[in-house]
Each structure stands twice: as structure tokens, then as C-alpha cells.
N, C-alpha and C. Protein backbone atom coordinates (compact mmCIF):
# COMPACT_ATOMS: atom_id res chain seq x y z
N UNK A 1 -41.38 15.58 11.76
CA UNK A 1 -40.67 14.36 11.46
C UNK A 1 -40.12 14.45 10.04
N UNK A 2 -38.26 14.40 9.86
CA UNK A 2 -37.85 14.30 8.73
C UNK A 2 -38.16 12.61 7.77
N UNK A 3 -38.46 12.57 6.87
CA UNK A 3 -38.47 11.62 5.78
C UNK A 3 -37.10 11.10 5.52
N UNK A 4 -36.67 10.13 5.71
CA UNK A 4 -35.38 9.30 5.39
C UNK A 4 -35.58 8.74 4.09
N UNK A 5 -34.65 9.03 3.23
CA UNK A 5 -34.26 8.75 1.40
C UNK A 5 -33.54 7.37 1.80
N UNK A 6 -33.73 6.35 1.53
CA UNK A 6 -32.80 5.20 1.17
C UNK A 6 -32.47 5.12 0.02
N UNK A 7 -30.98 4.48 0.16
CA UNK A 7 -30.13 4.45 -1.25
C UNK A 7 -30.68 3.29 -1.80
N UNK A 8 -31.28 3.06 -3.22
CA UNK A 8 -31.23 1.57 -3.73
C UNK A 8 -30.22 0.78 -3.43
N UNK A 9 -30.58 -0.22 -3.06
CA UNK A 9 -29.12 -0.98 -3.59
C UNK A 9 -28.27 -1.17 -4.52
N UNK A 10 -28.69 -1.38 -5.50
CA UNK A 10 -28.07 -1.23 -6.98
C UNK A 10 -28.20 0.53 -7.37
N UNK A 11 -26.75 1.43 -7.36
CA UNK A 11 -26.71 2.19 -7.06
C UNK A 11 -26.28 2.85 -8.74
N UNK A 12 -26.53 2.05 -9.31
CA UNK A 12 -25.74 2.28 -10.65
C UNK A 12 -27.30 3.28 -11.70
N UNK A 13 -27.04 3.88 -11.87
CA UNK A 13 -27.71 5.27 -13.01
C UNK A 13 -28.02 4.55 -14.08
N UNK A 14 -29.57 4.25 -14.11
CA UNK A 14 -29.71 3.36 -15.98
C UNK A 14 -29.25 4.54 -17.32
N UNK A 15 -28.96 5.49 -16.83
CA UNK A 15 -28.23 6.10 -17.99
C UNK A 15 -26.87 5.62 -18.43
N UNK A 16 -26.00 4.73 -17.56
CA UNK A 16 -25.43 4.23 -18.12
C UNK A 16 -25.04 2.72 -18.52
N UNK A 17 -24.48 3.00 -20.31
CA UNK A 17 -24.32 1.63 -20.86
C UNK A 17 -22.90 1.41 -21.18
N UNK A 18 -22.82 0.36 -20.50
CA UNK A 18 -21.42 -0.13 -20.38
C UNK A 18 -21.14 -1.06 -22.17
N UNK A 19 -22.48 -1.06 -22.35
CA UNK A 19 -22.15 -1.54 -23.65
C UNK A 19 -21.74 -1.02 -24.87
N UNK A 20 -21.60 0.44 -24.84
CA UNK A 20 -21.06 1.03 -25.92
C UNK A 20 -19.76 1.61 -25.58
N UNK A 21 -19.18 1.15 -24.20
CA UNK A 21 -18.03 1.70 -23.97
C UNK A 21 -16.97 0.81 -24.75
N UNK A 22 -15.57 1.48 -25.27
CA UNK A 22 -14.89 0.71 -25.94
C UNK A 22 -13.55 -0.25 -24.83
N UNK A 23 -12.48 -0.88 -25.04
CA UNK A 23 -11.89 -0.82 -24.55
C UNK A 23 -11.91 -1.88 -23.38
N UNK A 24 -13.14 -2.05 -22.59
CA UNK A 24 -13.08 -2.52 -21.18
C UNK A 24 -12.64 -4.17 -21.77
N UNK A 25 -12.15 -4.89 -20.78
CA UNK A 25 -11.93 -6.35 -20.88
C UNK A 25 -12.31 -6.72 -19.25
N UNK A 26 -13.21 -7.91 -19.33
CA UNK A 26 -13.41 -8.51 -18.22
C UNK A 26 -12.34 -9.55 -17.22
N UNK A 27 -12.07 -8.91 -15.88
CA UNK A 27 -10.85 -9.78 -15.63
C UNK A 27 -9.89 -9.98 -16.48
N UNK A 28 -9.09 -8.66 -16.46
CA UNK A 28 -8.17 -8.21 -17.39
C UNK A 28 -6.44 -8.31 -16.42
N UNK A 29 -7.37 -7.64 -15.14
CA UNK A 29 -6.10 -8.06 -14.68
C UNK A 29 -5.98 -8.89 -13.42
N UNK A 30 -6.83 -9.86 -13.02
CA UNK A 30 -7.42 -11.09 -12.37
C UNK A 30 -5.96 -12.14 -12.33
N UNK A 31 -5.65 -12.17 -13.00
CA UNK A 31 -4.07 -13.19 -13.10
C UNK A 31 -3.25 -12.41 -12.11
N UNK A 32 -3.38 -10.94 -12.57
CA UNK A 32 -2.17 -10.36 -11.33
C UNK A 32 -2.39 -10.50 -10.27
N UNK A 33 -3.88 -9.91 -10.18
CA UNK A 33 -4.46 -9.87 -8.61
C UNK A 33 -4.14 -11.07 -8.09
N UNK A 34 -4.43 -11.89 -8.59
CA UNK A 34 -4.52 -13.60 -7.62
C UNK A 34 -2.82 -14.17 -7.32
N UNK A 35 -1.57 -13.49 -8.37
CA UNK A 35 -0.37 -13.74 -8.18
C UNK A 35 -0.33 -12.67 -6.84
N UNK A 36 -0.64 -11.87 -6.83
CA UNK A 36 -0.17 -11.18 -5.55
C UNK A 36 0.25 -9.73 -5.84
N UNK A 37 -0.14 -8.81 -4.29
CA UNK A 37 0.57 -7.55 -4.95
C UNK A 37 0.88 -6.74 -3.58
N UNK A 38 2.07 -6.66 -4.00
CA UNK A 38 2.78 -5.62 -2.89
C UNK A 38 2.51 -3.81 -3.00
N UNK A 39 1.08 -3.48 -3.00
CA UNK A 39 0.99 -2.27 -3.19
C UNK A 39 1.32 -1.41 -2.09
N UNK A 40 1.91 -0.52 -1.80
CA UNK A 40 1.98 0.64 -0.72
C UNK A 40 1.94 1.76 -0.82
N UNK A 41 1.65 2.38 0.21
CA UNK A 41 1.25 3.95 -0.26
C UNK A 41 2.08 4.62 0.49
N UNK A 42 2.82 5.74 -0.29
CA UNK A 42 4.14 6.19 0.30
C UNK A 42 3.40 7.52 1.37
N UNK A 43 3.88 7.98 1.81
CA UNK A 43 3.66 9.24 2.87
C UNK A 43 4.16 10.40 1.76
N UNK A 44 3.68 11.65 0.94
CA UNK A 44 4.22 12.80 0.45
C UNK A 44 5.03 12.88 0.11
N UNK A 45 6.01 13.16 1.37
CA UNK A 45 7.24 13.60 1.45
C UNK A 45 8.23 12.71 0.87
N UNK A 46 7.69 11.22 1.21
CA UNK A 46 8.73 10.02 0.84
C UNK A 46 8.55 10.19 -0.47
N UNK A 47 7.54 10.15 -1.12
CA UNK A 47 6.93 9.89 -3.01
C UNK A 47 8.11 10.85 -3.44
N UNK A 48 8.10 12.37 -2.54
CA UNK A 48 9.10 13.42 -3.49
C UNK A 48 10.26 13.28 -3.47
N UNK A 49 10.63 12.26 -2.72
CA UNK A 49 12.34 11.77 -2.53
C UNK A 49 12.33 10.67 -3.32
N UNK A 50 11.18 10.15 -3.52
CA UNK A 50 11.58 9.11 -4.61
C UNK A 50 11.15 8.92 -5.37
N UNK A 51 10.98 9.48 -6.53
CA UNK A 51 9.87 9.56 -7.53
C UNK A 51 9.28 8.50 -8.09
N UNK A 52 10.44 7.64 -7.79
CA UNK A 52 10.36 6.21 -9.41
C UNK A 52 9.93 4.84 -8.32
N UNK A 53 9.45 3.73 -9.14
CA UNK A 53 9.97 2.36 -8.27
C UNK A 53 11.15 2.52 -8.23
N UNK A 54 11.76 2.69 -9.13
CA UNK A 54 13.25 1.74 -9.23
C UNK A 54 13.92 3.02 -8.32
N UNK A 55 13.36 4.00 -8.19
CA UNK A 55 14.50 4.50 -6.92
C UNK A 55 14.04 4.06 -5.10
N UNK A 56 12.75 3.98 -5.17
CA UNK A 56 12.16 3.26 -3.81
C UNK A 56 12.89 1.70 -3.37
N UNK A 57 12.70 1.06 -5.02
CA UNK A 57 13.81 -0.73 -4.36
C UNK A 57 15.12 -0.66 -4.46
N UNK A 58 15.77 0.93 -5.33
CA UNK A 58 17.25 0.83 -4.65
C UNK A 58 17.77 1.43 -3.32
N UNK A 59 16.64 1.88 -2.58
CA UNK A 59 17.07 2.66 -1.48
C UNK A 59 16.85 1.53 -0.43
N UNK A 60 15.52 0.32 -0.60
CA UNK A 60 14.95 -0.20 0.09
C UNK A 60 16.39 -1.40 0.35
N UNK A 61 16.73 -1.78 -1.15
CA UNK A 61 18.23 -2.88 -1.26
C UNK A 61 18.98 -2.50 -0.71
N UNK A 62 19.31 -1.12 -0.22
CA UNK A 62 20.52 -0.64 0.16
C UNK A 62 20.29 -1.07 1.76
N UNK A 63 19.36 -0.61 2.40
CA UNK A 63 18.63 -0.86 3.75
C UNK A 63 19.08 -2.22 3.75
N UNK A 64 18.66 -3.19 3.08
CA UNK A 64 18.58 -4.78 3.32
C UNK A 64 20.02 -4.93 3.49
N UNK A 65 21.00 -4.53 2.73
CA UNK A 65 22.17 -5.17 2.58
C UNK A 65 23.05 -3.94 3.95
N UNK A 66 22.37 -3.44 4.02
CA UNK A 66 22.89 -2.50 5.71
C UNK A 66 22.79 -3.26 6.61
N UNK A 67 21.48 -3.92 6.80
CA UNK A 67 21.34 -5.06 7.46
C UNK A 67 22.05 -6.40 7.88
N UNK A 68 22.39 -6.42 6.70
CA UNK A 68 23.41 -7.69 6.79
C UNK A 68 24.60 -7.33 7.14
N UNK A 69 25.28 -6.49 6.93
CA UNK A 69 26.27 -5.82 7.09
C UNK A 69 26.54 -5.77 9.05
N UNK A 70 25.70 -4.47 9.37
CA UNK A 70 25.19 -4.86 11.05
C UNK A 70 24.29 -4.73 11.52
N UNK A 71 24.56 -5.83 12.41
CA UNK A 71 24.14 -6.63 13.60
C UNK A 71 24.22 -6.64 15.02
N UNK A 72 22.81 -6.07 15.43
CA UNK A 72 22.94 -5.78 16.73
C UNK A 72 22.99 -6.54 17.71
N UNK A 73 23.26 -6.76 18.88
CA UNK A 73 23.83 -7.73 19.62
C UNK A 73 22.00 -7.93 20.07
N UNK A 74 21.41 -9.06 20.42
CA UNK A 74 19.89 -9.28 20.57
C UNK A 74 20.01 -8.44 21.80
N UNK A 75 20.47 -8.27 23.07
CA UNK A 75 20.22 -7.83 24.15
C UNK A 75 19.85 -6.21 24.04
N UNK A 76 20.58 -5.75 23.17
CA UNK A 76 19.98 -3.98 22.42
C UNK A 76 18.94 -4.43 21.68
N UNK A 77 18.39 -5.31 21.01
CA UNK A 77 17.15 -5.54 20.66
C UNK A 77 15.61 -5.67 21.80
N UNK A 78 16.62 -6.40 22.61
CA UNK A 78 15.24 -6.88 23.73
C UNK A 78 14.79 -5.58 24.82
N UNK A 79 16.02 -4.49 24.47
CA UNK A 79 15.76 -3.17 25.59
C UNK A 79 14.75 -2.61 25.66
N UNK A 80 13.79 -2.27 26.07
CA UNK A 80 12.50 -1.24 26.33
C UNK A 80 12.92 0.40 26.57
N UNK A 81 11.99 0.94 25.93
CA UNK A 81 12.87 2.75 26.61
C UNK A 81 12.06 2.95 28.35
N UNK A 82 11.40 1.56 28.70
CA UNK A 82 11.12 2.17 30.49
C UNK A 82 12.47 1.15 30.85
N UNK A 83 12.85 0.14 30.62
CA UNK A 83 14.11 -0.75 31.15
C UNK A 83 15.35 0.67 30.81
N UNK A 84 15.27 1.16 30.05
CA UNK A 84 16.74 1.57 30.09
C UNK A 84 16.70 3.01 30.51
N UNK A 85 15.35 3.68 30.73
CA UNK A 85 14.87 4.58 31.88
C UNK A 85 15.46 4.19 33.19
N UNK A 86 15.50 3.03 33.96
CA UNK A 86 15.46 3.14 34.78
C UNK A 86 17.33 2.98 35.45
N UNK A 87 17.68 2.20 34.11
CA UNK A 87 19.25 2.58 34.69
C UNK A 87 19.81 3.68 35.24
């Protein structure tokens, strides 16, 4: 019969003291969090095509205003690929 190790709960190492660390601020960035945040995580390939924000929301603006531009008739929206299989 193997012996099972349980993790403490409080998993934190008394070797460390947060009190001589410099720098930290409590709920530092708590205002942002609670305004909101659109974080996403790009796929690789996308990150290397776009390195920057500002090149990800000008590609993303360009999309939006494609959009507006055209407009598909709803009935090519409502198509299924087994409905138009079977034509």
C-alpha cells in the first residue's frame, strides 16, 4: 500500500516574505479589472502577422467597415451546408 502526500492548503513556502519585497501595491490594478477587459489570445501565426495592438484593431476596423459596406441577402445567411447539399 502506497502512502498518499496531501498538499496543505495554504501552499505558500514560509521562506517567503512578501514583506521585504519592494514595489508590490495592493489592488493596483482592481479599477481596470472591474472597468472591464477585452483580453484575447491570438493563435501564433495570427500574433506574427500582427505584432502590435494597433495593427490587430486596424485590421479588425477594416473587417467592421467591410461589413457595412456588404450585405448579404439573410436567405445566404439562413443556408446550412446539408440544405444546399441537397440541391
Amino acid at each position: 500500500m502506497t502512502k498518499v502526500s496531501r498538499k496543505p492548503a495554504n501552499d505558500m513556502l514560509p521562506e517567503y516574505d512578501f514583506a521585504s519585497m519592494k514595489g508590490g501595491v495592493r489592488g493596483k490594478y482592481t479599477a481596470q479589472y472591474r472597468a472591464g477587459t477585452n483580453l484575447v489570445l491570438l493563435d501564433p501565426e495570427v500574433a506574427e502577422a500582427f505584432p502590435t495592438d494597433a495593427a490587430v484593431n486596424q485590421a479588425l476596423r477594416a473587417v467592421l467597415n467591410m461589413t457595412k459596406v456588404v450585405r448579404l441577402p439573410s436567405k445566404a445567411l439562413d443556408r446550412t451546408p446539408q440544405k444546399a447539399a441537397r440541391r
